[in-house]
Protein backbone atom coordinates (compact mmCIF):
# COMPACT_ATOMS: atom_id res chain seq x y z
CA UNK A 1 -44.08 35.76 1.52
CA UNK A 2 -41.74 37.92 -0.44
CA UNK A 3 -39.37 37.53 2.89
CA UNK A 4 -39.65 34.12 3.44
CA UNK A 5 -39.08 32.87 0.03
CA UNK A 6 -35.73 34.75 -0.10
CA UNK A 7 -34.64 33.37 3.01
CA UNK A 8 -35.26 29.81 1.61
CA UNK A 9 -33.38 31.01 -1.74
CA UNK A 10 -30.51 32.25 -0.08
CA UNK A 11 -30.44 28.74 2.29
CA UNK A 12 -30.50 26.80 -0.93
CA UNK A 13 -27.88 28.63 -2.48
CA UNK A 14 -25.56 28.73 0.78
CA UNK A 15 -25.82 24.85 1.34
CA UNK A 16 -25.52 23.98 -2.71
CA UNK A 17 -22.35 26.06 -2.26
CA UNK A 18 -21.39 24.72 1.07
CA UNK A 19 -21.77 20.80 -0.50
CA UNK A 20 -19.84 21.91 -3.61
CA UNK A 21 -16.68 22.82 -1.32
CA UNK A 22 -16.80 19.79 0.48
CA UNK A 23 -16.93 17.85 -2.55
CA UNK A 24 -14.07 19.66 -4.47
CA UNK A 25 -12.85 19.35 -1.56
CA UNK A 26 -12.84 15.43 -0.90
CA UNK A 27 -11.43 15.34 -4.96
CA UNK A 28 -8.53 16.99 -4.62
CA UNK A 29 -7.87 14.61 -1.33
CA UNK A 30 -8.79 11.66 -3.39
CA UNK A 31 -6.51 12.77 -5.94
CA UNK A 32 -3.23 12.16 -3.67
CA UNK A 33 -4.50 8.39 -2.86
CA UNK A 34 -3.30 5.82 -4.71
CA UNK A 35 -5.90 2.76 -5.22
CA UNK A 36 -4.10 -0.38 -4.74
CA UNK A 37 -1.67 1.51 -2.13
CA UNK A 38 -0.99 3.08 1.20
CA UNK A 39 -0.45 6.91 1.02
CA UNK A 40 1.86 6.59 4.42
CA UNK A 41 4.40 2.98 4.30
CA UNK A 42 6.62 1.64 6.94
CA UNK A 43 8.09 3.71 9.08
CA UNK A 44 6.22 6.89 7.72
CA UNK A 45 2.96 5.11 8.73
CA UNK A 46 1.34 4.31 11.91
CA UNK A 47 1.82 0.56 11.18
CA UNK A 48 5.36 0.68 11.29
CA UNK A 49 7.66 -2.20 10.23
CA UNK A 50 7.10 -4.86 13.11
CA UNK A 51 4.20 -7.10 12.01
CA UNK A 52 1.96 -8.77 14.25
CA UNK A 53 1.83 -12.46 14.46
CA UNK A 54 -2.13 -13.72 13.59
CA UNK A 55 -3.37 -17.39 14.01
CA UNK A 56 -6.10 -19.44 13.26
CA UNK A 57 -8.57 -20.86 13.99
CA UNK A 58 -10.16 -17.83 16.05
CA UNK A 59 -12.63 -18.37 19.47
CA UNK A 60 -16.31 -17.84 18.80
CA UNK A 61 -17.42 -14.19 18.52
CA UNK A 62 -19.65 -14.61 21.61
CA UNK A 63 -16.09 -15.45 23.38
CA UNK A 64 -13.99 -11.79 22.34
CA UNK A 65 -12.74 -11.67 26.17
CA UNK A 66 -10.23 -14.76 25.44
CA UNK A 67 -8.17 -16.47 23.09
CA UNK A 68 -7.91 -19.28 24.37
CA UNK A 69 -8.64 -22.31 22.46
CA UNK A 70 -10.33 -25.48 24.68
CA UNK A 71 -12.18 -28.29 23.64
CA UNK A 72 -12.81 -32.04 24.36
CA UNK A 73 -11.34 -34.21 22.04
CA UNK A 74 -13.95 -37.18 22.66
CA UNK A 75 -16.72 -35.16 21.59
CA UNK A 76 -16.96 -34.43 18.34
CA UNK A 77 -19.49 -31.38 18.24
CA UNK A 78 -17.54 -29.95 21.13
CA UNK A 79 -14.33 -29.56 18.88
CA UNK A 80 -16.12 -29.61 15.32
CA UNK A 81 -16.04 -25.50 15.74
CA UNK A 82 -12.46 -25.44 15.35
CA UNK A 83 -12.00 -27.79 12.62
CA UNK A 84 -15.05 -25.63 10.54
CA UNK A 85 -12.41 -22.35 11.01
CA UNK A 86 -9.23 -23.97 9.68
CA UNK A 87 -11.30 -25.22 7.15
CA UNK A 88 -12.12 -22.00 6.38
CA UNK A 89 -9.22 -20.39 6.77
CA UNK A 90 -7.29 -22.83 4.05
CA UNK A 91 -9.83 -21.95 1.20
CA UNK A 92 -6.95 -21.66 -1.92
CA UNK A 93 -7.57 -17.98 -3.56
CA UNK A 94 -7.06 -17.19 -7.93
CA UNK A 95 -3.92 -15.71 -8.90
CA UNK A 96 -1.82 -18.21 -7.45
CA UNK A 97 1.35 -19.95 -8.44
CA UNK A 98 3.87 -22.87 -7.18
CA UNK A 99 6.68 -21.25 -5.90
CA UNK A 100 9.68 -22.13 -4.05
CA UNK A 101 13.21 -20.92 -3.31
CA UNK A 102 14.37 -21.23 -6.45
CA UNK A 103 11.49 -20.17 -8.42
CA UNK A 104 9.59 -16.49 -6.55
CA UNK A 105 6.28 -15.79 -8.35
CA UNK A 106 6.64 -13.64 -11.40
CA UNK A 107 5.28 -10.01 -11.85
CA UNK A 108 1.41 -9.97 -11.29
CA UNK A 109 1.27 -13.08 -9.30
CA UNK A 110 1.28 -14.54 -5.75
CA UNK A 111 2.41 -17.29 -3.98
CA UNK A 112 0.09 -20.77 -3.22
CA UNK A 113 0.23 -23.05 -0.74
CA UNK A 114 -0.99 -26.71 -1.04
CA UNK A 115 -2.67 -28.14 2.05
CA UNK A 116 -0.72 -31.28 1.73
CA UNK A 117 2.27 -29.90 2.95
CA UNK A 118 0.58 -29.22 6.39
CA UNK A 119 0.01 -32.79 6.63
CA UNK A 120 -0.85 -34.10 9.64
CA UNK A 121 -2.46 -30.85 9.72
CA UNK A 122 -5.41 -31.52 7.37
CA UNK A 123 -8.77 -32.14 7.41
CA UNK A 124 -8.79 -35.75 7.06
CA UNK A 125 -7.06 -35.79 10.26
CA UNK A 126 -9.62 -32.93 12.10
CA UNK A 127 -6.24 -30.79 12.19
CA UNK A 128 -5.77 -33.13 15.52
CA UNK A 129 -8.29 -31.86 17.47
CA UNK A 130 -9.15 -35.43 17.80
CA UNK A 131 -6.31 -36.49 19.01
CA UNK A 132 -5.67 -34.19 21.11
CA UNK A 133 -2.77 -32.89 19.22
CA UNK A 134 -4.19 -29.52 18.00
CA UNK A 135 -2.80 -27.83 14.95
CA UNK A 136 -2.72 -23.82 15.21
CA UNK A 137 -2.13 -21.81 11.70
CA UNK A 138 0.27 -19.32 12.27
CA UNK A 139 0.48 -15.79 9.92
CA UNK A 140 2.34 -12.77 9.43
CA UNK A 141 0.16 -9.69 9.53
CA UNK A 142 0.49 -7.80 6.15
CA UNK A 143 2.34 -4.85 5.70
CA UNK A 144 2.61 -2.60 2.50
CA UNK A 145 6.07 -2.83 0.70
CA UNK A 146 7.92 -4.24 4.01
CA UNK A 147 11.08 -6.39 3.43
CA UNK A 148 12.02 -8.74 6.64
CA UNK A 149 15.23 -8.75 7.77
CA UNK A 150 16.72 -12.61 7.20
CA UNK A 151 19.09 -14.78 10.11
CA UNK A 152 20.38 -17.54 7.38
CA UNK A 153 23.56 -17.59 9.38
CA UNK A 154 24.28 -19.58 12.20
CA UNK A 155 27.41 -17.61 12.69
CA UNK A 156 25.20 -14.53 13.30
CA UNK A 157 22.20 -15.09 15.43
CA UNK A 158 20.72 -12.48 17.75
CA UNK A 159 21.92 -13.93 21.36
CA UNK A 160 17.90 -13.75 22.40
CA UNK A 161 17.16 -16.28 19.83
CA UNK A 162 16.24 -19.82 21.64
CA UNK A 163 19.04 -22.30 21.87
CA UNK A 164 16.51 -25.15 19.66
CA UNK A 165 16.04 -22.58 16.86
CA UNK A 166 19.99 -22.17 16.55
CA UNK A 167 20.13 -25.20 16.45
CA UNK A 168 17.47 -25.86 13.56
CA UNK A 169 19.12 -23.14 11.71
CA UNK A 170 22.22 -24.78 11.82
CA UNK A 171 21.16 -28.16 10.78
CA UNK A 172 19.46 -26.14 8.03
CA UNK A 173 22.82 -24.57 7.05
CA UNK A 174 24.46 -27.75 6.66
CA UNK A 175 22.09 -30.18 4.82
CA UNK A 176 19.72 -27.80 2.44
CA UNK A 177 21.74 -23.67 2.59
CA UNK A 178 18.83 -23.01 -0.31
CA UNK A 179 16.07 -23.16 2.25
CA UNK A 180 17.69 -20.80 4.99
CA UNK A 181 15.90 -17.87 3.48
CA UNK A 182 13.03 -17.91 6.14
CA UNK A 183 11.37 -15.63 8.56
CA UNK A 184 11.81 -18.08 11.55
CA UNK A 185 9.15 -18.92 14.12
CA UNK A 186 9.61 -20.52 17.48
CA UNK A 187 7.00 -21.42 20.09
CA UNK A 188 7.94 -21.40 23.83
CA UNK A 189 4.94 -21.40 26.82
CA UNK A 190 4.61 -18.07 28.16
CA UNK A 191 5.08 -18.97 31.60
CA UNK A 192 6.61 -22.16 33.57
CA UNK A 193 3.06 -23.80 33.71
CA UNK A 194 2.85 -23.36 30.01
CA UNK A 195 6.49 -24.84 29.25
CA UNK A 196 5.79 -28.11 31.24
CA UNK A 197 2.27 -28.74 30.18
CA UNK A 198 3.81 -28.52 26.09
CA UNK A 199 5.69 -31.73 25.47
CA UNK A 200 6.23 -30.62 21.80
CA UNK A 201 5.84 -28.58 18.83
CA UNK A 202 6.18 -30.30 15.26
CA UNK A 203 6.20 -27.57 12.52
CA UNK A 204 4.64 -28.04 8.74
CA UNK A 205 6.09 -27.71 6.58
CA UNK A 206 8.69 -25.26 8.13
CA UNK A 207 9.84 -23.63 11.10
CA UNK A 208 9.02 -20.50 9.58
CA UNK A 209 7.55 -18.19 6.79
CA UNK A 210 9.76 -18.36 3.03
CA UNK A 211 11.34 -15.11 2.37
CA UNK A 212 10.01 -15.30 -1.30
CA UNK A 213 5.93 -14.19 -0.20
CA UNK A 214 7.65 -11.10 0.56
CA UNK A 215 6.71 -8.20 -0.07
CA UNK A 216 3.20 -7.71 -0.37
CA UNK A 217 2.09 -5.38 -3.19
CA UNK A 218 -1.39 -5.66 -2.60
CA UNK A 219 -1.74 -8.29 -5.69
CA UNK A 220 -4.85 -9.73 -6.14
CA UNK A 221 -4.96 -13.24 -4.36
CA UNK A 222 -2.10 -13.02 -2.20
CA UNK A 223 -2.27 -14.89 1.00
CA UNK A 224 0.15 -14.03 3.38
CA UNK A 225 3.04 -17.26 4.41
CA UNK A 226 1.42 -20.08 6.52
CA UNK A 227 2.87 -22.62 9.10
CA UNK A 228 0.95 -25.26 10.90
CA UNK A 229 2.25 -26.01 14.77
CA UNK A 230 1.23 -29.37 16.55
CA UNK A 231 0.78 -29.30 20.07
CA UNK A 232 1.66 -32.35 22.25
CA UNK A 233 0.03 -31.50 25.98
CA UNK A 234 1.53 -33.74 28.80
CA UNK A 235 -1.00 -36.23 30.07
């Protein structure tokens, strides 16, 4: 017995020390993290400085093989799905404030958005899904600390950029130069099938994201830019 209960002492002991490494352990590691921060930012993390382009609303979990969004715009609890996730999607957050190009959100505080500038895009109109001239929400993915790199002259474009954005900048340039502060977005089909069957895209409010959501600080609130596209389809 004598045996036996020293064996169980000395087990004890070794994993009461064992779990007290491990802990200090994980404290000292804890101590070198900030809270409302990434330890590793931009190009020293595995991120990097490229962020991906998100959109809304997403396909139904049971449908993770494709995004593709389809629907029939004469029946209502065929496309109601879709009009439920933008809905969803556009729920306003605390810690928000009216900005614009002339006034950037102070210290502390984040940029709204009010869902009347997406108009048609609203829910009064079923985003268009009714129509069928579907609206798709368009995001940046967020990125710690990252500063995007701004084309607000028409001068300077990168040659790759397409000919109707140039253009848009331009026009831009010329009427409003305040408003050329944007990260631009442009929507082309992917192949020649998907060019002809797109008669148009209409852009809300902009055809892009304002510079002045940038960066994110991880601030309570913040929700990252947001532009609606409308889809015309060729019938």
């Amino acid at each position: 017995m004598k045996f036996h209960a020293k064996i169980l002492i000395f087990y004890v002991i070794f994993y009461a020390a064992l779990t007290g490494f491990f802990a200090a352990m994980l404290a000292v590691f804890y101590q070198t993290l900030e809270v409302n921060k990434p330890k590793w930012t931009l190009d020293t993390g595995l991120i990097g400085t490229n962020p991906g382009l998100g959109f809304r609303p997403m396909p139904p979990e049971a449908n993770v093989e494709s995004t593709l969004i389809w629907y029939e715009s004469s029946r209502r609890d065929n496309f109601q799905y879709w009009v439920d996730e933008t809905k969803m999607f556009l729920k306003c957050k605390k810690n928000q404030v009216n900005c614009s190009f002339e006034q950037p959100p102070p210290d502390g505080k984040v940029c709204s958005f009010e869902i009347t500038q997406f108009a048609p895009c609203t829910e009064e109109n079923d985003f268009g899904y009714n129509l069928p001239r579907p609206c798709i929400f368009l995001k940046l993915n967020k990125i710690y600390n990252w500063v995007p790199e701004i084309y607000n002259d028409s001068k300077n474009l990168p040659e790759e950029m397409p000919e109707e954005l140039k253009q848009h900048i331009k026009e831009k340039q010329s009427l409003r130069p305040n408003e050329t502060n944007v990260v631009w977005i442009s929507c082309e089909g992917e192949n020649p099938a998907d060019v002809e069957n797109i008669k148009a895209r209409d852009y809300y409010p902009r055809m892009g994201f304002p510079y002045y959501y940038f960066p994110f600080k991880n601030t309570d609130g913040y929700t990252p830019p947001i532009i609606a596209v409308q889809f015309t389809p060729v019938f």
